[in-house]
Protein backbone atom coordinates (compact mmCIF):
# COMPACT_ATOMS: atom_id res chain seq x y z
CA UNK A 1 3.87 27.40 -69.36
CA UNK A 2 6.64 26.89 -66.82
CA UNK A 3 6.64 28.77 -63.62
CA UNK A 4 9.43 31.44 -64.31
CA UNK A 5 6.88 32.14 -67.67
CA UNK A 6 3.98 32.29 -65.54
CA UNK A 7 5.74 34.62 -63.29
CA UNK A 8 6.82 37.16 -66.36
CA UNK A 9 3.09 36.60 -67.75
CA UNK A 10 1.88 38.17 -64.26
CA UNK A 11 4.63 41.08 -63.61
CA UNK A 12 5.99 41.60 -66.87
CA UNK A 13 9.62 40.07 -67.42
CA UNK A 14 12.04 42.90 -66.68
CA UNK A 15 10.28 42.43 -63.12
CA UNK A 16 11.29 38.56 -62.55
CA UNK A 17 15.14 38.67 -62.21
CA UNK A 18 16.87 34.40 -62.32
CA UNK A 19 20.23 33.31 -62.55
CA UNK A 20 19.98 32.19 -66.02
CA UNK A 21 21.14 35.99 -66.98
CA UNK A 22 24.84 36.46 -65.24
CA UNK A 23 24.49 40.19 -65.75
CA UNK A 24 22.27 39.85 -62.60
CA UNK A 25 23.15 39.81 -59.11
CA UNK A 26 20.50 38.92 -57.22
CA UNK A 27 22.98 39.24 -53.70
CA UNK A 28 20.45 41.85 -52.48
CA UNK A 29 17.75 40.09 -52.12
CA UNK A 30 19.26 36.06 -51.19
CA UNK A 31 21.63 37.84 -48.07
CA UNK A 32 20.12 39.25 -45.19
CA UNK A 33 21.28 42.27 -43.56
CA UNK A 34 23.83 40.95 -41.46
CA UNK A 35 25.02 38.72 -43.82
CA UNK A 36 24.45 35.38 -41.41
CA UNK A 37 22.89 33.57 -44.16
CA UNK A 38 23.09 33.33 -47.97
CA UNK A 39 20.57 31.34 -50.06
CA UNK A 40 19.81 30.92 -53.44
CA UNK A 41 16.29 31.71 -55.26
CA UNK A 42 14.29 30.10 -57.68
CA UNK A 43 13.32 34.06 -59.36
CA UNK A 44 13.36 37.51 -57.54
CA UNK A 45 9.30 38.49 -58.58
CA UNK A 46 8.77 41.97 -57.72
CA UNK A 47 4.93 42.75 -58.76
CA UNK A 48 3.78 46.22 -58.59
CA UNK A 49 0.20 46.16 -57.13
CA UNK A 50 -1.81 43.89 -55.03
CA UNK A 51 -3.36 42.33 -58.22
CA UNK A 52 0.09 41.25 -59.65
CA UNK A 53 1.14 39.71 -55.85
CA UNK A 54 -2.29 37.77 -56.14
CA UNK A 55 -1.64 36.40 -59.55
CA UNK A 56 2.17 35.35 -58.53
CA UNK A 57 0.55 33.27 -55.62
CA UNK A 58 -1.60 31.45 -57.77
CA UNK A 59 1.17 30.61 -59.88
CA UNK A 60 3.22 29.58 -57.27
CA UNK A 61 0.09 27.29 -55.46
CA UNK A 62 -0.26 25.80 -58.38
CA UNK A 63 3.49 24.80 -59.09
CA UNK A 64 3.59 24.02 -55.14
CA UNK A 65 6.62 26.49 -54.91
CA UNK A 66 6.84 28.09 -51.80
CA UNK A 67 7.48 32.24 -51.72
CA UNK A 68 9.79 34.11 -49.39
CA UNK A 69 7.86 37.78 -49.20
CA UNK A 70 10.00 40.72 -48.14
CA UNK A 71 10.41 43.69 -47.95
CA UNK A 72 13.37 46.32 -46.94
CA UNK A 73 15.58 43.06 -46.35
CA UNK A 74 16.75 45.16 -42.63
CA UNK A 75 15.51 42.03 -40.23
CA UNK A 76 17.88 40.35 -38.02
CA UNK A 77 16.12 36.57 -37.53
CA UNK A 78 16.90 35.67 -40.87
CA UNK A 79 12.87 35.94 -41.66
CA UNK A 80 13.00 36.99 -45.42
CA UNK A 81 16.03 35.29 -47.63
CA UNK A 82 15.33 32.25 -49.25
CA UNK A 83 17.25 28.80 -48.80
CA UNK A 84 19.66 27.22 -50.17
CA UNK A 85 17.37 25.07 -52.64
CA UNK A 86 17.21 27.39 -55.87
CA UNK A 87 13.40 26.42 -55.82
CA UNK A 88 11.90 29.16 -53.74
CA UNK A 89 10.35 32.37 -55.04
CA UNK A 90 11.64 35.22 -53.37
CA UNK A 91 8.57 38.16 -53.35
CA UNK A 92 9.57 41.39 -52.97
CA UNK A 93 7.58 43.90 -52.09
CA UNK A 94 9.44 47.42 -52.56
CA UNK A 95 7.53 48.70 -56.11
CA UNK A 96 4.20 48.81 -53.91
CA UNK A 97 5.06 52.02 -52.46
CA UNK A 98 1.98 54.25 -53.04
CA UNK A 99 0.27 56.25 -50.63
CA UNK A 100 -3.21 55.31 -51.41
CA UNK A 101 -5.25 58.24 -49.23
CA UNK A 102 -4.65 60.14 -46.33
CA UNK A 103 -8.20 60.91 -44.55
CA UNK A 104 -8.09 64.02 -42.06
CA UNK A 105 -10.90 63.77 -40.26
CA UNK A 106 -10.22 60.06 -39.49
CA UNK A 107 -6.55 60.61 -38.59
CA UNK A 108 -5.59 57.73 -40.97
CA UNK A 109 -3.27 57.11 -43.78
CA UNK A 110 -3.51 54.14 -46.49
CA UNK A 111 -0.68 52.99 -48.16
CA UNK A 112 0.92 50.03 -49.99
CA UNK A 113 3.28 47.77 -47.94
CA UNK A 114 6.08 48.50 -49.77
CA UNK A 115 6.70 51.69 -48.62
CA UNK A 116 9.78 52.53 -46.60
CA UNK A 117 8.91 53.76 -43.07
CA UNK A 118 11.03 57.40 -43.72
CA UNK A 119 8.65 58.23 -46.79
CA UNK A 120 5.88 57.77 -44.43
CA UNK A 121 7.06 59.77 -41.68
CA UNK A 122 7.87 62.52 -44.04
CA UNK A 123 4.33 62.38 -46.21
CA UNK A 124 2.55 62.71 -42.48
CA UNK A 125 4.57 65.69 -41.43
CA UNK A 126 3.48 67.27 -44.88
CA UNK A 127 0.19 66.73 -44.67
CA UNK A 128 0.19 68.38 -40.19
CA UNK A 129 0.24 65.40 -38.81
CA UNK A 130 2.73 62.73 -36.66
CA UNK A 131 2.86 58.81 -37.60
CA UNK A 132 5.28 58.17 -34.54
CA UNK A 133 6.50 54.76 -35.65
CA UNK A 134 10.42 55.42 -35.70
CA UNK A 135 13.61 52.90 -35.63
CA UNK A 136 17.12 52.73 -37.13
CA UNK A 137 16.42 50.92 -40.35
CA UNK A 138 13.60 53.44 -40.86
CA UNK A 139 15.66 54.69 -44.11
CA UNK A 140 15.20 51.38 -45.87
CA UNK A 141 12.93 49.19 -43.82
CA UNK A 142 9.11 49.12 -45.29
CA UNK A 143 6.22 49.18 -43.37
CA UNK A 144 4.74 45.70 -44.89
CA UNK A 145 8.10 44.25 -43.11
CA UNK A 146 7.34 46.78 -39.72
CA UNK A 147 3.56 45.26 -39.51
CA UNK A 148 4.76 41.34 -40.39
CA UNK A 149 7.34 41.70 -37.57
CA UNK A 150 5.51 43.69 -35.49
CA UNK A 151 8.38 46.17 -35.21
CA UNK A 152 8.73 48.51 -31.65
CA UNK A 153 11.38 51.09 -31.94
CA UNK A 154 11.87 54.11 -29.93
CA UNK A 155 8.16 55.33 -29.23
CA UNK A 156 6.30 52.37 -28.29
CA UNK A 157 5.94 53.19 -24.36
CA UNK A 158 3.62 56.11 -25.84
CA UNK A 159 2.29 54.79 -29.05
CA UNK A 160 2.73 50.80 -28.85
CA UNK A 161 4.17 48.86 -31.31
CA UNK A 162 3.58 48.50 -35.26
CA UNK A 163 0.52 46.06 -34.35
CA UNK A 164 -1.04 48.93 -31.90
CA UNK A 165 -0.70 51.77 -35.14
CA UNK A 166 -2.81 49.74 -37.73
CA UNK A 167 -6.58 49.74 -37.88
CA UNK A 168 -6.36 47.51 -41.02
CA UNK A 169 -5.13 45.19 -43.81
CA UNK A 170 -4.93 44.44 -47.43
CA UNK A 171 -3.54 40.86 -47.61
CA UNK A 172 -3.23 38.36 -50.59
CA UNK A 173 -3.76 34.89 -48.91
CA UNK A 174 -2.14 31.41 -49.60
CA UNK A 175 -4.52 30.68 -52.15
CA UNK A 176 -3.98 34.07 -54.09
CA UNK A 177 -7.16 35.45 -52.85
CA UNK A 178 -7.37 38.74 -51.62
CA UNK A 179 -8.61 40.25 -48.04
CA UNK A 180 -9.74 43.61 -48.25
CA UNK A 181 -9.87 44.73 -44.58
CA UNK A 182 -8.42 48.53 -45.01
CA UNK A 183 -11.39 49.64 -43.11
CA UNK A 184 -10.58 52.54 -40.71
CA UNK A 185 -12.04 52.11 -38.08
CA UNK A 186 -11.76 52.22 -34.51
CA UNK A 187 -14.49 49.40 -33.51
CA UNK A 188 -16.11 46.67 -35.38
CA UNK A 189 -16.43 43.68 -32.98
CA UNK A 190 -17.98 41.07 -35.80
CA UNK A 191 -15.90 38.03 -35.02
CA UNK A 192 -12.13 36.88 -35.23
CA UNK A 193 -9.68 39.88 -35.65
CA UNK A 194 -8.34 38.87 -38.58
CA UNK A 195 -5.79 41.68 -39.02
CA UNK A 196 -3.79 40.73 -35.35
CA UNK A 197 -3.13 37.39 -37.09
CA UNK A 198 -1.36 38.50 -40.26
CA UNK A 199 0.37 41.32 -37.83
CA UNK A 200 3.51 39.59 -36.50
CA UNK A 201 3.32 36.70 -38.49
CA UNK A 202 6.30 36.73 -40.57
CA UNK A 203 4.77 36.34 -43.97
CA UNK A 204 4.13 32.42 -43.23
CA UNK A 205 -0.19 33.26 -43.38
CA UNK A 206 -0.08 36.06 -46.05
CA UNK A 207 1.25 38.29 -47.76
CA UNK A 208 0.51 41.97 -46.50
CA UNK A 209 0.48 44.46 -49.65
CA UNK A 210 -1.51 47.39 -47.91
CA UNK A 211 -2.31 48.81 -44.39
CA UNK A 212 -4.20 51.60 -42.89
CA UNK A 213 -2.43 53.49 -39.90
CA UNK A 214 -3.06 55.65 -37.58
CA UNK A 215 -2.24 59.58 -37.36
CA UNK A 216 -1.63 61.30 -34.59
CA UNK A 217 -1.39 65.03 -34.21
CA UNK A 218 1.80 67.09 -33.79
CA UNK A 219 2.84 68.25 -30.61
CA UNK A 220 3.46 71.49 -30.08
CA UNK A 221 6.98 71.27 -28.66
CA UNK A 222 9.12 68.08 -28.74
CA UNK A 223 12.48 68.23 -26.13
CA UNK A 224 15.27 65.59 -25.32
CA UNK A 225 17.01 65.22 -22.15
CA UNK A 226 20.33 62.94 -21.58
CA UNK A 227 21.20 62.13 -18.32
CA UNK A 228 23.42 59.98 -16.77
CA UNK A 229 22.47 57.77 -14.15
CA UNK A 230 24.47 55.50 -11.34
CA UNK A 231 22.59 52.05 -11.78
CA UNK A 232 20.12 50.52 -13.88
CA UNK A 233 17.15 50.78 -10.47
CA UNK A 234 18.12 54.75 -10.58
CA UNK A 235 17.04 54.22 -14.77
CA UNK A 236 14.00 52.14 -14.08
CA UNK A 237 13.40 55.14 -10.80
CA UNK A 238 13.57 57.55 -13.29
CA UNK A 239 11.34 56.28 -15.83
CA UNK A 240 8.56 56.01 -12.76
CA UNK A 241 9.05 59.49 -12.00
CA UNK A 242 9.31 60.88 -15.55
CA UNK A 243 5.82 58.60 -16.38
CA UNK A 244 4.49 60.51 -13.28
CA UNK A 245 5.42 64.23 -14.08
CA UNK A 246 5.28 63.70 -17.73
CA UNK A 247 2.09 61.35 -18.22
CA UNK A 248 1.56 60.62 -21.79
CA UNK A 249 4.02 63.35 -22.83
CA UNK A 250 6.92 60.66 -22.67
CA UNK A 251 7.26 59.69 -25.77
CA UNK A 252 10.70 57.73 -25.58
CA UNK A 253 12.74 56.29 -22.67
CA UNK A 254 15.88 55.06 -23.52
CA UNK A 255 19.00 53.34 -21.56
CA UNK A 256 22.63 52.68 -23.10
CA UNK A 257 25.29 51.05 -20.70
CA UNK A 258 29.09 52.95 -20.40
CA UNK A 259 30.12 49.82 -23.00
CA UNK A 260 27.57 50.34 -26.12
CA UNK A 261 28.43 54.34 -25.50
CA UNK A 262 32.21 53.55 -25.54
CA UNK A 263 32.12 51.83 -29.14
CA UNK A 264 30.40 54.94 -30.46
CA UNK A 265 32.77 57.35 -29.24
CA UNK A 266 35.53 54.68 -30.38
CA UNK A 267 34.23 54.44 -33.81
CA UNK A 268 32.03 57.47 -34.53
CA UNK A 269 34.38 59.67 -32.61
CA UNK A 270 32.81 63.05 -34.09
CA UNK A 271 29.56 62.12 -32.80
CA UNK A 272 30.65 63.18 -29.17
CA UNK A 273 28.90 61.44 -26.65
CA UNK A 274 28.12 63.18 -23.79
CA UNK A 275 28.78 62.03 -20.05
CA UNK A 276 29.22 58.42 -20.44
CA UNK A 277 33.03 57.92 -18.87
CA UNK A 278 31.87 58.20 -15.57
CA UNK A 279 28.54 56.60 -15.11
CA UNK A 280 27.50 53.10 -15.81
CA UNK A 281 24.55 53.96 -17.61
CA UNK A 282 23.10 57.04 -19.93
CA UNK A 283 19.36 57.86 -20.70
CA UNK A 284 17.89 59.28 -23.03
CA UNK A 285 14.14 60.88 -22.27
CA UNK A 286 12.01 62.51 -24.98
CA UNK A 287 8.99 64.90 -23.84
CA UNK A 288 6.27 65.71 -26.37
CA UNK A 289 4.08 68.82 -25.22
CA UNK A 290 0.92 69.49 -26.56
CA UNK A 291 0.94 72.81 -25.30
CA UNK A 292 4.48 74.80 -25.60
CA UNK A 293 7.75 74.85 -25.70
CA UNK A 294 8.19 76.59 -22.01
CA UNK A 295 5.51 74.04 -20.26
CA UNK A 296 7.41 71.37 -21.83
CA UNK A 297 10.90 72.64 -20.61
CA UNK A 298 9.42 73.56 -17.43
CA UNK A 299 8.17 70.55 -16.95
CA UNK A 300 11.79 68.49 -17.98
CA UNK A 301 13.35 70.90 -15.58
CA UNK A 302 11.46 70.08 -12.62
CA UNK A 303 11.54 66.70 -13.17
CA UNK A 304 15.57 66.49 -13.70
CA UNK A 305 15.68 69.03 -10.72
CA UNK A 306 13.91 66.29 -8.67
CA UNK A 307 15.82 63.31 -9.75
CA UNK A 308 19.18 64.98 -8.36
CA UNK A 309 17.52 65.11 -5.40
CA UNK A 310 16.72 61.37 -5.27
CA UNK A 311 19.86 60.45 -6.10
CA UNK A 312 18.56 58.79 -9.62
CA UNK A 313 20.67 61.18 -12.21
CA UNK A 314 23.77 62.22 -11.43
CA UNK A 315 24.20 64.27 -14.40
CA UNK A 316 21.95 65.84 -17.28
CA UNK A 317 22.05 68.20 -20.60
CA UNK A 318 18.84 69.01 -22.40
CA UNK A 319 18.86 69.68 -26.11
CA UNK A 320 18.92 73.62 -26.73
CA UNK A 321 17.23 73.17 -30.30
CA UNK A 322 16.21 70.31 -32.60
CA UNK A 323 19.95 70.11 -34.28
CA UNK A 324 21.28 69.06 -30.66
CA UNK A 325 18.33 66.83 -29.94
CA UNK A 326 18.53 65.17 -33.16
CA UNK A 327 22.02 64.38 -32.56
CA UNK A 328 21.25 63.26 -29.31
CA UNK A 329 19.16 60.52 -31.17
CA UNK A 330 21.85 59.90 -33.66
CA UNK A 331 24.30 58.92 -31.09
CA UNK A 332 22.16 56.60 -29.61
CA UNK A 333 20.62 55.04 -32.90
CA UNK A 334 24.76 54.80 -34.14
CA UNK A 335 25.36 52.02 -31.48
CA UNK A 336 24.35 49.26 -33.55
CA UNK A 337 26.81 50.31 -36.16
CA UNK A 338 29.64 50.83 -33.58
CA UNK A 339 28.59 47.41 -32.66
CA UNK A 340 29.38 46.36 -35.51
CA UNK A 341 32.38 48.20 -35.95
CA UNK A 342 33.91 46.38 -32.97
CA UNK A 343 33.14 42.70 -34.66
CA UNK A 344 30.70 40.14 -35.11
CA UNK A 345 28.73 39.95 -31.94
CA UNK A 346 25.76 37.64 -30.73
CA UNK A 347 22.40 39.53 -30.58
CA UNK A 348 19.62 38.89 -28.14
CA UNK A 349 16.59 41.00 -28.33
CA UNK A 350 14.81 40.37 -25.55
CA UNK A 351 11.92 42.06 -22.55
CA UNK A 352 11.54 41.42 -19.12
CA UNK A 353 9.22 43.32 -16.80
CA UNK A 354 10.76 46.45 -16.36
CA UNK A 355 10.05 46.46 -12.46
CA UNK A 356 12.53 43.31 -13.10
CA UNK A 357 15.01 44.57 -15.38
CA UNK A 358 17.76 45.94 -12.74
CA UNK A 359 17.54 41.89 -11.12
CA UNK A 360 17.27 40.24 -14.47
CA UNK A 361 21.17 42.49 -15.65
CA UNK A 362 22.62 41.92 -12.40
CA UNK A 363 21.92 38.24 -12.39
CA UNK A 364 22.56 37.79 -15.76
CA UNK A 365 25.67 39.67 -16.39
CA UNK A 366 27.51 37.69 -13.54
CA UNK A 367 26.38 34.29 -15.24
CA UNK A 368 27.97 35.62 -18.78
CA UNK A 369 31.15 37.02 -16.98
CA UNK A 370 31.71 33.71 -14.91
CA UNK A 371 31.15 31.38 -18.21
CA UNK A 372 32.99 33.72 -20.66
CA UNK A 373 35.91 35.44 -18.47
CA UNK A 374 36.03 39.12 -20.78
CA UNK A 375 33.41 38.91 -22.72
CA UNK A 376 32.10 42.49 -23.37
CA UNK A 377 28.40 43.10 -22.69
CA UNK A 378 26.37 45.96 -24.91
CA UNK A 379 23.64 46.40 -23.01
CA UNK A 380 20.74 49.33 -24.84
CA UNK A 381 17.47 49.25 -25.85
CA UNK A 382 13.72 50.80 -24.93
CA UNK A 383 13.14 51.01 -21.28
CA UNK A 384 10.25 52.72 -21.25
CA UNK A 385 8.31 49.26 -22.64
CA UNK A 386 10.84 46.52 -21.27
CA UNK A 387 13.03 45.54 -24.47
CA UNK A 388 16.67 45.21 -24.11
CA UNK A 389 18.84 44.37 -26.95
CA UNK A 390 20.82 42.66 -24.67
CA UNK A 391 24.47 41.79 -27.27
CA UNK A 392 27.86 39.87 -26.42
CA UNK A 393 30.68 40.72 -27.84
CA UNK A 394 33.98 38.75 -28.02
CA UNK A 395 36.63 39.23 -25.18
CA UNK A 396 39.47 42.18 -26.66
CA UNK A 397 41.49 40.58 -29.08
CA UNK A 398 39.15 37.05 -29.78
CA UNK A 399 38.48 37.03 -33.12
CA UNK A 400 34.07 37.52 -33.97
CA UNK A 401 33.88 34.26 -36.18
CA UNK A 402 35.23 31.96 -33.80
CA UNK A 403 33.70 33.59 -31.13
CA UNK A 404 30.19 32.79 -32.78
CA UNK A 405 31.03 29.67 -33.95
CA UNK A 406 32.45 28.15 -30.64
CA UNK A 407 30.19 30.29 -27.93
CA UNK A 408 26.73 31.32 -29.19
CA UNK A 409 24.77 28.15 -28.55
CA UNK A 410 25.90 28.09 -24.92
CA UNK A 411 25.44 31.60 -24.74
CA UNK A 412 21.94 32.37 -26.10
CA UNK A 413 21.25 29.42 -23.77
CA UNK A 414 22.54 31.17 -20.92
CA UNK A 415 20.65 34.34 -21.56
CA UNK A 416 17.38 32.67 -22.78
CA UNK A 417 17.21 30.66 -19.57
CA UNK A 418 17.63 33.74 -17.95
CA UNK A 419 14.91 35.56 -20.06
CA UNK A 420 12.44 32.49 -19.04
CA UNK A 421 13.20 32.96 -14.94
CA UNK A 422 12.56 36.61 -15.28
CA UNK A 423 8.78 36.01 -17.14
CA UNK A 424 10.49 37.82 -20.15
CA UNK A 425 10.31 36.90 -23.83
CA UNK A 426 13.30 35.80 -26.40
CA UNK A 427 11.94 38.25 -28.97
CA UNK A 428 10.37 41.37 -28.17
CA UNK A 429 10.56 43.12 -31.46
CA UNK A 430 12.56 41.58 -34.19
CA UNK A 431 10.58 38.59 -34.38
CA UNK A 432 12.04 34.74 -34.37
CA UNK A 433 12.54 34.23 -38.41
CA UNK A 434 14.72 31.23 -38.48
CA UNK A 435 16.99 32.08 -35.93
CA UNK A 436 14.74 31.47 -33.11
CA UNK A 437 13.07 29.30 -34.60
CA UNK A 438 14.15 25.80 -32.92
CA UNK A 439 14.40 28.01 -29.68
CA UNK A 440 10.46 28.96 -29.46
CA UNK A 441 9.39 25.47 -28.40
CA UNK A 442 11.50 25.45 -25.19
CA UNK A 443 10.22 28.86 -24.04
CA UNK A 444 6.48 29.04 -25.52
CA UNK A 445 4.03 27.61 -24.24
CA UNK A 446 2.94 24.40 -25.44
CA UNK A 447 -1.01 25.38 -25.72
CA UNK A 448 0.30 28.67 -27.72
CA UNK A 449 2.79 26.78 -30.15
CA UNK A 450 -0.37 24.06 -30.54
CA UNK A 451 -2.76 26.94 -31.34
CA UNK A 452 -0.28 28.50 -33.91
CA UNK A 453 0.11 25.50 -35.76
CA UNK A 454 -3.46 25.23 -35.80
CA UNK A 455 -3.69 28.66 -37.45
CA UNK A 456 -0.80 28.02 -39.71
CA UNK A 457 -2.71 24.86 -40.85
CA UNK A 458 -5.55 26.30 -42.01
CA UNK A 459 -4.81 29.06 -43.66
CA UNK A 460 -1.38 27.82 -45.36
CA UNK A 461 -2.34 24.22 -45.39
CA UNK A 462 0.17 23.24 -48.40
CA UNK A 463 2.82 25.12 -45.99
CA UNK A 464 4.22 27.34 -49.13
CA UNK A 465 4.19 30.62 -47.26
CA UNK A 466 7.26 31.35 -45.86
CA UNK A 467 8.40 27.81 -44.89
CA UNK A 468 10.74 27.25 -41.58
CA UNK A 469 10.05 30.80 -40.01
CA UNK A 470 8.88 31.06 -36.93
CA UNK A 471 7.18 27.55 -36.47
């Protein structure tokens, strides 16, 4: 049997989709998100249980034909499209979207890795309870993509990231085996956390098909403050007072500079962003109280009332009811797509201490301005837990594609080199894909990048999974 018969054998064939049939358009699937890169795949193979994804991987060891998994298709390091070959298998993920079992008592839920992050949010809040992972894509992305990425998004600084919400795996290995490790549990210190290496990998050890995550209780009261502040040390000020008064009732900390605000009132006009025209920066402070509605508004307005005071807000509104606090959200979540609005841009997700953060812009945005005289800086990102997405975009009038072509090298240079002297990272939550690839050796260590190819070598040792992401 050939390999595309193999494939039909294991899924059935309306589930392997090829070229051969010009009714198809497999575009979906061989383009990522941002349409950077286009490739061309071998099949699209889209089993529906873990059993199917197992028998695929067999097929494809056999044949030596390497597999691109993915999921939602919403990453930005060009992680999941295949290449250009036409020999690559392209595994997607999205008909694994059961909920397996929600358990009560143990706070978890099980589910299949193809389901979309929204679904999951929703199914929680049906059954009383909170699974706080939450970020733009969260309509489309899936949660097999979150936990190989090791997504953030806006609640990390209470919650941590993807990695921090999973107490276990399901993952079909290289060799088409399976892993059952969908154990709940909080402890079980027998050896080598195997889970923490398939988190954050990027599909090049495994294949993750199911997870178990963590549940948290609903608050009581949830409100959401914007303020505008005079300098990005009044932001990082703030967030040490709010972490104070608030404790572990800060569920979200987010800053967005005068720039990213102005594209969303340029291009989402109805949105109506508040106070941004005369202040450099806005933030935007979520308060989760586990005990009412008035001790959580109390609380906000003694802590806003003290931060006039100090000089660290100049200027503050504080959603009335979940419509206004919601839209709050939306304005900030929109500046991607104003972003994009505006042109093709260069994206740099990055973290830096946040005790270093106000240094780390200063410096950092002088170096840009002097090298690229008008280049327009959108500045945003999570705060609260040090990530930045820290985006250039083209001088007015310069058109995007030219731009890219003729100034990102020198620019990601620029601001990785700047990332390094801070003790920051060049990915903090979108992972390094291909992208970033070629960049990780100059800012990893070399002991770490040693050790990962280590890893990669024994458990992929015929390098099929995922080939030329992330190392």
């Amino acid at each position: 049997m050939t390999l595309i018969a193999q494939l039909q054998a294991a899924v059935g064939a309306a589930h392997v989709l090829t070229h051969d049939d010009p009714s198809t358009d497999l575009s979906a699937w061989e383009q990522d998100w941002r349409k950077r890169a286009h490739g061309r795949a071998l099949a699209v193979v889209r089993p529906g249980n873990t059993a199917e994804v197992a028998s695929v991987v067999k097929a494809c060891a056999a044949a030596g034909a390497s597999i691109v998994p993915q999921g939602g298709n919403t990453g930005l390091v060009v992680g999941g499209v295949p290449d250009n070959s036409g020999t690559q298998v392209l595994l997607s993920l999205t008909r694994l979207n059961r909920v397996r079992a929600i358990d009560s008592a143990n706070l978890t839920m099980t589910v299949d890795a193809g389901c979309v992050l929204q679904n999951l949010q929703t199914t929680a809040t049906e059954a009383g309870f909170l699974f706080p992972l939450s970020l733009a894509a969260e309509g489309s992305c899936t949660i097999g993509g979150n936990l190989a990425t090791n997504a953030g998004g806006t609640q990390v600084l209470r919650y941590g990231n993807t990695r921090d919400l999973c107490l276990g795996l399901e993952v079909v290995t290289a060799q088409g085996e399976v892993w059952e490790g969908l154990s709940g549990l909080r402890k079980d210190n027998t050896g080598y956390d195997l889970r923490d290496l398939f988190i954050g990998s990027e599909g090049t050890l495994g294949i993750i098909t199911a997870a178990t995550l963590k549940l948290y209780p609903q608050p009581a009261a949830k409100l959401t403050a914007w303020a505008a502040v005079p300098s990005m040390q009044a932001a990082v000020d703030l967030l040490g007072l709010a972490q104070q008064r608030l404790a572990a009732g800060l569920t979200g900390f987010e800053v967005m500079g005068q720039f990213a605000l102005g594209l969303v009132d340029k291009h989402f006009a109805q949105l109506r962003v508040p106070l941004w025209q005369d202040t450099p920066y806005c933030v935007l402070l979520e308060n989760s109280d586990f005990e009412s509605e008035a001790h959580a508004r109390a609380l906000f307005e003694s802590l806003l009332e003290t931060a006039f005071e100090q000089g660290t807000v100049t200027d503050a509104v504080v959603a009335e009811n979940l419509t206004q606090a919601k839209g709050l959200w939306h304005i900030r979540e929109s500046i991607p797509l104003a972003q994009a609005e505006e042109g093709l841009n260069i994206k740099h997700d990055i973290s830096v201490p946040v005790s270093r953060i106000p240094a780390f812009c200063e410096a950092t945005d002088a170096e840009l301005q002097a090298a690229i005289p008008g280049m327009r800086l959108v500045n945003f990102g999570h705060l609260g837990d040090g990530n930045l997405h820290y985006n250039v975009q083209a001088p007015e009038g310069v058109d995007g594609k030219a731009f890219l072509r003729e100034q990102e090298e020198r620019i990601n240079t620029l601001v990785f080199d700047a990332v390094a002297r801070f003790d920051g990272s060049i990915s903090a939550e979108h992972g390094v894909g291909s992208l970033k690839r070629d960049k990780l050796p100059h800012y990893k260590n070399p002991v770490a990048l040693g050790l990962m190819r280590a890893i990669k070598a024994a458990l992929d040792p015929k390098g099929l999974m995922n080939p030329g992401r992330v190392i």
